[in-house]
C-alpha atoms as a PDB file:
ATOM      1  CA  UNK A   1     118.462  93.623  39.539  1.00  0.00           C
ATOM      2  CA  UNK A   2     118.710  90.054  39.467  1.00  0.00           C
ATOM      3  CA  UNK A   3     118.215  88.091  36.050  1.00  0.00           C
ATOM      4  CA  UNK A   4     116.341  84.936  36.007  1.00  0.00           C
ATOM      5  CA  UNK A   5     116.750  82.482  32.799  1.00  0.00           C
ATOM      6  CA  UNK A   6     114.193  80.792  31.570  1.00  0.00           C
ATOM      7  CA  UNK A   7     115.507  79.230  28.234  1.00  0.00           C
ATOM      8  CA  UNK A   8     113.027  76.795  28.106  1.00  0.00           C
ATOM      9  CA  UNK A   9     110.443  78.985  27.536  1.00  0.00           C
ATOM     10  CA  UNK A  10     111.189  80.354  24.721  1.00  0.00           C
ATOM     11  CA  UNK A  11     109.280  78.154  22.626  1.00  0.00           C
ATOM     12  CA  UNK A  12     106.064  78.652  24.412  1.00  0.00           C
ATOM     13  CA  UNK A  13     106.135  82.814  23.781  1.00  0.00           C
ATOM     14  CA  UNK A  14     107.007  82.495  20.243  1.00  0.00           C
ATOM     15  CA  UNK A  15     104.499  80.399  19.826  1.00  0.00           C
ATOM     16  CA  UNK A  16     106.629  77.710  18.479  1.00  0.00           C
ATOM     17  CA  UNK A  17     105.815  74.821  21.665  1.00  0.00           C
ATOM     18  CA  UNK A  18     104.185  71.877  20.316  1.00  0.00           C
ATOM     19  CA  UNK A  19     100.486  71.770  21.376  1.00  0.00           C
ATOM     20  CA  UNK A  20      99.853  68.360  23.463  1.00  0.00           C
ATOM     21  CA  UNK A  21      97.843  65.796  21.830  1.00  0.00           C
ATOM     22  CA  UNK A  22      94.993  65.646  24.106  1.00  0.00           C
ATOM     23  CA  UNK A  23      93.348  67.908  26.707  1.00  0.00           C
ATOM     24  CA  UNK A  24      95.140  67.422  30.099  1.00  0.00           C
ATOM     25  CA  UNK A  25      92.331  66.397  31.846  1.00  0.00           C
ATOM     26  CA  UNK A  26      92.165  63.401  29.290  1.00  0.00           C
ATOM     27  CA  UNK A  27      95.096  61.941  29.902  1.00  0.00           C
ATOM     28  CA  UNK A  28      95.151  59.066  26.945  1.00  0.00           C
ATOM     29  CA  UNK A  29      94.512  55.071  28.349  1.00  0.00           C
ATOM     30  CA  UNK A  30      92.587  54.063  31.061  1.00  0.00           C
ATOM     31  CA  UNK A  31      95.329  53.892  33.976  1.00  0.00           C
ATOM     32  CA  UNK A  32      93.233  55.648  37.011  1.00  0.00           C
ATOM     33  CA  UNK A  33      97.236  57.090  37.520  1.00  0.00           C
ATOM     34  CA  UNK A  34     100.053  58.369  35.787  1.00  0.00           C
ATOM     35  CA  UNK A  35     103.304  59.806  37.078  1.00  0.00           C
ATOM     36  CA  UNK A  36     103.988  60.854  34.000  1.00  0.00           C
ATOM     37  CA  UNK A  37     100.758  63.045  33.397  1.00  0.00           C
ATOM     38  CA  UNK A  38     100.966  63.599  37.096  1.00  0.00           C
ATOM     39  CA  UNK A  39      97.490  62.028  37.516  1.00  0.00           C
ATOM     40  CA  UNK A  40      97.030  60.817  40.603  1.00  0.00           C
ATOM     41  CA  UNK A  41      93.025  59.319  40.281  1.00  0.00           C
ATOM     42  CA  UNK A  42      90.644  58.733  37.569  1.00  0.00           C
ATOM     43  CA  UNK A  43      87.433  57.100  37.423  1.00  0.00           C
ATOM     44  CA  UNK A  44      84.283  57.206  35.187  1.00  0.00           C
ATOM     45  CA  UNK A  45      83.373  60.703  36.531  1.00  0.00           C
ATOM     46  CA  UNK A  46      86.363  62.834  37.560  1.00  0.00           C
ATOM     47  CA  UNK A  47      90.772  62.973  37.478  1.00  0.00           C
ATOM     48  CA  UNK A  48      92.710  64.507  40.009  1.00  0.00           C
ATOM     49  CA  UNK A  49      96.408  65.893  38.690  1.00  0.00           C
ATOM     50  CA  UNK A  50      99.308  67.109  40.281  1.00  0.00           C
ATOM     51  CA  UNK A  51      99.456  70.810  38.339  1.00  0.00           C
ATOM     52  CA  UNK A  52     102.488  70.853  37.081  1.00  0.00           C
ATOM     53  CA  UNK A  53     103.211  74.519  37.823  1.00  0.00           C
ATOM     54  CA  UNK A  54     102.122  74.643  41.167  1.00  0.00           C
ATOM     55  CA  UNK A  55     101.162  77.786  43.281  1.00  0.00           C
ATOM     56  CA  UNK A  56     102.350  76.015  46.397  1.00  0.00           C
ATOM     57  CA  UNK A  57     103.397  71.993  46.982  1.00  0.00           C
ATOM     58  CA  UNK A  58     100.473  69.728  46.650  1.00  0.00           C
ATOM     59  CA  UNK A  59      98.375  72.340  44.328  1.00  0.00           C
ATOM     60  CA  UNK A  60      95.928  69.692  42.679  1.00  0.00           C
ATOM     61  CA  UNK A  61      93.623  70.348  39.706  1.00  0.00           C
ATOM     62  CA  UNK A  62      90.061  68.370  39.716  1.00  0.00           C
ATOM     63  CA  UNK A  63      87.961  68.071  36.505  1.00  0.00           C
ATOM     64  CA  UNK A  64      85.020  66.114  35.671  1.00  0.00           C
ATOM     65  CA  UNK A  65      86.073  63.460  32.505  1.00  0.00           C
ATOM     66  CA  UNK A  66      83.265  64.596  30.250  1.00  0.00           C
ATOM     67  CA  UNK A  67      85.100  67.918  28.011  1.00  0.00           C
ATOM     68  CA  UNK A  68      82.896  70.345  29.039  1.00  0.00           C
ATOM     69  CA  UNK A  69      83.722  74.333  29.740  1.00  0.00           C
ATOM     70  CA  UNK A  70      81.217  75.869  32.180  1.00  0.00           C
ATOM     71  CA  UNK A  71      80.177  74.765  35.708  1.00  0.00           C
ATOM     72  CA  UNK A  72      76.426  74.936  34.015  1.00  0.00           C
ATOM     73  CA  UNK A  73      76.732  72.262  31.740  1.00  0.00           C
ATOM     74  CA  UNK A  74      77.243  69.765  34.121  1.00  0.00           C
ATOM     75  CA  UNK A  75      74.507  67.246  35.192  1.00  0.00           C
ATOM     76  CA  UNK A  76      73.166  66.946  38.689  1.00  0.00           C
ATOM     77  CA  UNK A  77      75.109  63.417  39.153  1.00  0.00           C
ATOM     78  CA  UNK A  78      78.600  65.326  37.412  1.00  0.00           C
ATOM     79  CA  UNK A  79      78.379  68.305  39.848  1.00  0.00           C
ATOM     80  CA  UNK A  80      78.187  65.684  42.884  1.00  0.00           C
ATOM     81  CA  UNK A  81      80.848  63.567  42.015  1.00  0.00           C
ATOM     82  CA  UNK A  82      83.071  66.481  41.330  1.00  0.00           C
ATOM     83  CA  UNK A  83      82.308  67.612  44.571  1.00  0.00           C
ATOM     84  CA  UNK A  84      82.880  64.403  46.188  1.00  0.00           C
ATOM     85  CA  UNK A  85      85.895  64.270  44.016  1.00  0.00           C
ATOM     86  CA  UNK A  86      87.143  67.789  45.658  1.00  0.00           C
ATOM     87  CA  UNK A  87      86.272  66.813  49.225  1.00  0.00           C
ATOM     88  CA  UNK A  88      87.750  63.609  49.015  1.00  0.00           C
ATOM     89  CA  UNK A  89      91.110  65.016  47.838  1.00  0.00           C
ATOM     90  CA  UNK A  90      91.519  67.964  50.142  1.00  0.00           C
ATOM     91  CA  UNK A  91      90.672  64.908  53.173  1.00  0.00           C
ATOM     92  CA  UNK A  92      94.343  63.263  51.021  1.00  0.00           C
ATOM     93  CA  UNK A  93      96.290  66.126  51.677  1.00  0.00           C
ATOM     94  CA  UNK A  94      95.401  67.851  54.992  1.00  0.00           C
ATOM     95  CA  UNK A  95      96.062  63.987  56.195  1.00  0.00           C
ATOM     96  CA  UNK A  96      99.586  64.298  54.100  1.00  0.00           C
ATOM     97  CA  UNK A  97     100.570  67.641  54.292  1.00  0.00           C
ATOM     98  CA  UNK A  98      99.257  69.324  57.456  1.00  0.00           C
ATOM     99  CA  UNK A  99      97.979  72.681  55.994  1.00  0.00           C
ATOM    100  CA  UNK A 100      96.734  75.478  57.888  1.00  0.00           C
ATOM    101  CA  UNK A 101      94.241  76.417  55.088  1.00  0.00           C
ATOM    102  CA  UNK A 102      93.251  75.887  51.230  1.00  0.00           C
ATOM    103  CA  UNK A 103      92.604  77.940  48.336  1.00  0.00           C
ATOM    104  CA  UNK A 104      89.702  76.149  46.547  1.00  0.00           C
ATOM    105  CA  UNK A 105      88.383  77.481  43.281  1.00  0.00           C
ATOM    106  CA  UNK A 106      88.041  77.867  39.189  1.00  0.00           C
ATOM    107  CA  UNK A 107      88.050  79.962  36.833  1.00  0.00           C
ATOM    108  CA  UNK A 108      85.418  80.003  34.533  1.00  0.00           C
ATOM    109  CA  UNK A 109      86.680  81.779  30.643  1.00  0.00           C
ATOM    110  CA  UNK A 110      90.115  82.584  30.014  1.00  0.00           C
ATOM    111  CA  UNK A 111      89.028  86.227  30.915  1.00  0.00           C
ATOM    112  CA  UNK A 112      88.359  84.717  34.549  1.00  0.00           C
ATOM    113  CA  UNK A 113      92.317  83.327  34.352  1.00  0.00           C
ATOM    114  CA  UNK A 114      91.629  80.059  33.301  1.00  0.00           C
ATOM    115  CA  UNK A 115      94.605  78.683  31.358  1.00  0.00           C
ATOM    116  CA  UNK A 116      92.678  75.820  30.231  1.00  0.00           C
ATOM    117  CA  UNK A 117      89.403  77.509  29.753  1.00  0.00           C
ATOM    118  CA  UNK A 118      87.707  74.895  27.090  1.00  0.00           C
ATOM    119  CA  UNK A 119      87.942  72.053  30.420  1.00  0.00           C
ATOM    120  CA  UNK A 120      86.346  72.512  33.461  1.00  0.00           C
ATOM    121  CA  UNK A 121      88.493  72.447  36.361  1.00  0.00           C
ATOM    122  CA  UNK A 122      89.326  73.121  39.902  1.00  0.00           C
ATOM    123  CA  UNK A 123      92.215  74.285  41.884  1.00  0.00           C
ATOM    124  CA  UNK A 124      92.609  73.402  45.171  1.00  0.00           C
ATOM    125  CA  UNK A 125      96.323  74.564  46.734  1.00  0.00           C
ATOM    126  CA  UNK A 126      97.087  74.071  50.417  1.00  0.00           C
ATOM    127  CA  UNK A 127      98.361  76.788  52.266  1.00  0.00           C
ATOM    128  CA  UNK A 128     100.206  77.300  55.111  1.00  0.00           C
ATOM    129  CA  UNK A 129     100.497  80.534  57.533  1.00  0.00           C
ATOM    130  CA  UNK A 130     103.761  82.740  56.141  1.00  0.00           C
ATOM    131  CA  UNK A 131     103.937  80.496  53.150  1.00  0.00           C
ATOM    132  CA  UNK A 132     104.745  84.226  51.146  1.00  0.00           C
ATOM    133  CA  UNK A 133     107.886  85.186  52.424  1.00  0.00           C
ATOM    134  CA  UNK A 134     109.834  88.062  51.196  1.00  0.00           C
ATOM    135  CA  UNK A 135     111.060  85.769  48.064  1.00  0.00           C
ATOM    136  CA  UNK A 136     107.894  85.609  46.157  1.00  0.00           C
ATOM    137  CA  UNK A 137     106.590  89.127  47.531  1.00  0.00           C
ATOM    138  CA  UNK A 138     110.146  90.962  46.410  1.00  0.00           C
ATOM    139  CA  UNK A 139     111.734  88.209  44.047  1.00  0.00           C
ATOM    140  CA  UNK A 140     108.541  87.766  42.406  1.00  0.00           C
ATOM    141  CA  UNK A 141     109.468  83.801  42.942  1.00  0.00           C
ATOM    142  CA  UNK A 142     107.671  81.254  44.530  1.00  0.00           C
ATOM    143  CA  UNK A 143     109.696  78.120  46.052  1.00  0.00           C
ATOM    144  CA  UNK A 144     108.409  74.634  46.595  1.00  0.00           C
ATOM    145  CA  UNK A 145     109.813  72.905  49.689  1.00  0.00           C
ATOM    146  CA  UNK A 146     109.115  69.356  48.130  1.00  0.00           C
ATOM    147  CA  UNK A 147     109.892  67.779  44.684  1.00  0.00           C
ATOM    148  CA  UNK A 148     106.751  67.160  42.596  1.00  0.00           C
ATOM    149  CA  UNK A 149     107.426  63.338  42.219  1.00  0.00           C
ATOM    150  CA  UNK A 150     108.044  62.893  45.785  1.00  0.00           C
ATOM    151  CA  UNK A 151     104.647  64.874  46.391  1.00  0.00           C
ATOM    152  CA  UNK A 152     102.920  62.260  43.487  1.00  0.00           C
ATOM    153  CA  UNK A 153     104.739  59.504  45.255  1.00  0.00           C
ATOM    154  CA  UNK A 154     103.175  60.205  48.615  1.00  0.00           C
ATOM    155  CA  UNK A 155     100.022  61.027  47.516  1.00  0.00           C
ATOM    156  CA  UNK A 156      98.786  58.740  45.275  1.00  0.00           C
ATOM    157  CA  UNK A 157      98.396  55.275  48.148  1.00  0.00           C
ATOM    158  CA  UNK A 158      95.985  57.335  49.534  1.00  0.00           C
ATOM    159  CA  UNK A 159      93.973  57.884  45.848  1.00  0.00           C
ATOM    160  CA  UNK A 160      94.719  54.499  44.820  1.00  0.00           C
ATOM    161  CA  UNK A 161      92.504  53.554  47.935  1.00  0.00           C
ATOM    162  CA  UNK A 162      89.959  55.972  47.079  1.00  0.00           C
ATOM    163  CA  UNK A 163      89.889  54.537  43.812  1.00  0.00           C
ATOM    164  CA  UNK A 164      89.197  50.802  45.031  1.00  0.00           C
ATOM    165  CA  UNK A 165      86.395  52.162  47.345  1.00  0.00           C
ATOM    166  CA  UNK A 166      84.569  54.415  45.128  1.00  0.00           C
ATOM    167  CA  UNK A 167      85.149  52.206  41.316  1.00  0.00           C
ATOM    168  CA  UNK A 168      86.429  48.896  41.676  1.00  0.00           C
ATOM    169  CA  UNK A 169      86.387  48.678  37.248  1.00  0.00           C
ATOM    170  CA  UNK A 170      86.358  51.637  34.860  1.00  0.00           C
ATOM    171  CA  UNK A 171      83.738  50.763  32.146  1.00  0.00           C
END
């Protein structure tokens, strides 16, 4: 059996981690991008993040801004924007990262799987034919080709855009 360290988890299953300031989907400031909260595009109705522990390179998570937990308590207006929000991301990385396919979902309740079930949120996570290979089905490991900066580097000209087209000022 192989043994995989993870020292710098420790922290997190005792309980000990210290709890982030604000939700991740409300990244603090007004910047419509951060590299260092891996947000790639904000406006006055949805952010788009890099997740930070990604199911497969490019996995993005899509929220609306308002702190809300269930898919029902969003307005009409919220629910198209989000949408909008979703389409016009998946558009950024088929065009960047050539998948064959995408996962596109939430989870709704931590019950459901959400890890962040008080903030409404989507996954979507390109995916590419054989993308799990024997490591992650016997290893129980999943490997990602690119470096998540490099990923947020390449991606975000193409939100930065979107951003000028679809809010040229955040109220």
């Amino acid at each position: 059996m192989n043994t995989l360290w993870t020292p710098w988890r420790i922290d997190h299953v005792l309980g000990k981690a210290v709890k982030a300031a604000h939700c991740i989907f409300e990244p603090p400031g007004k910047d419509q991008h951060s590299k260092t909260d891996l947000l790639l595009y904000r406006d006055k109705h949805s952010v788009v993040l890099l997740n930070r522990f990604p199911y497969a390179n490019g996995h993005l998570l899509v929220a609306p801004c308002r702190h809300l937990a269930c898919i029902t308590e969003m307005s009409s207006d919220e629910n198209r924007y989000l949408m909008d929000t979703i389409q016009a991301a998946t558009g950024i990385l088929s065009r960047h990262l050539h998948p064959d396919g995408f996962n596109i979902g939430c989870n709704l309740g931590s019950t459901a799987g959400a890890g962040i079930a008080d903030h409404l949120h989507f996954h979507i996570v390109p995916r590419w034919n054989g993308d799990h290979n024997f490591i992650t089905v016997i290893g129980d490991i999943r490997t990602i080709p690119e470096h998540i900066d490099s990923t947020f580097d390449k991606l975000l000209p193409d939100f930065l855009e979107l951003f000028l087209k679809q809010t040229p000022s955040i109220p």
